[in-house]
Protein backbone atom coordinates (compact mmCIF):
# COMPACT_ATOMS: atom_id res chain seq x y z
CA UNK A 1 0.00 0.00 0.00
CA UNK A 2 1.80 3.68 -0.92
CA UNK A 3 1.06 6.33 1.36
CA UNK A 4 1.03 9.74 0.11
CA UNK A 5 2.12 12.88 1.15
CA UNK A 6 -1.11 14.05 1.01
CA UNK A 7 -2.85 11.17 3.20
CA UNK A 8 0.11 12.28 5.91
CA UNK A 9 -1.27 16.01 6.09
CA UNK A 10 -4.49 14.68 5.87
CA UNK A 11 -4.31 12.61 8.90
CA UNK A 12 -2.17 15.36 10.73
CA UNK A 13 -5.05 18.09 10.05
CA UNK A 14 -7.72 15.70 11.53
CA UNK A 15 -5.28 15.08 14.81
CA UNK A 16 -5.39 18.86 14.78
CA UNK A 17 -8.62 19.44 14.86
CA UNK A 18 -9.63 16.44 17.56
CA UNK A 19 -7.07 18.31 19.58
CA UNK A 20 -8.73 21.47 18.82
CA UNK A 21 -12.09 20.68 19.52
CA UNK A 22 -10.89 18.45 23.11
CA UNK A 23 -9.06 22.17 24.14
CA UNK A 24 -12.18 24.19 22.88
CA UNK A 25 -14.44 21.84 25.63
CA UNK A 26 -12.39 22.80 28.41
């Protein structure tokens, strides 16, 4: 299976914005 580089930043911008959200409910 061949990752791209694009499926990296994808999956970085959705830890991101979990993170985001889990700050935003404190």
């Amino acid at each position: 299976m061949i990752i791209t580089i694009r499926e990296e930043v994808y999956k970085k911008l959705l830890r991101i914005k979990r993170e985001g959200e889990s700050l935003r409910s404190f």
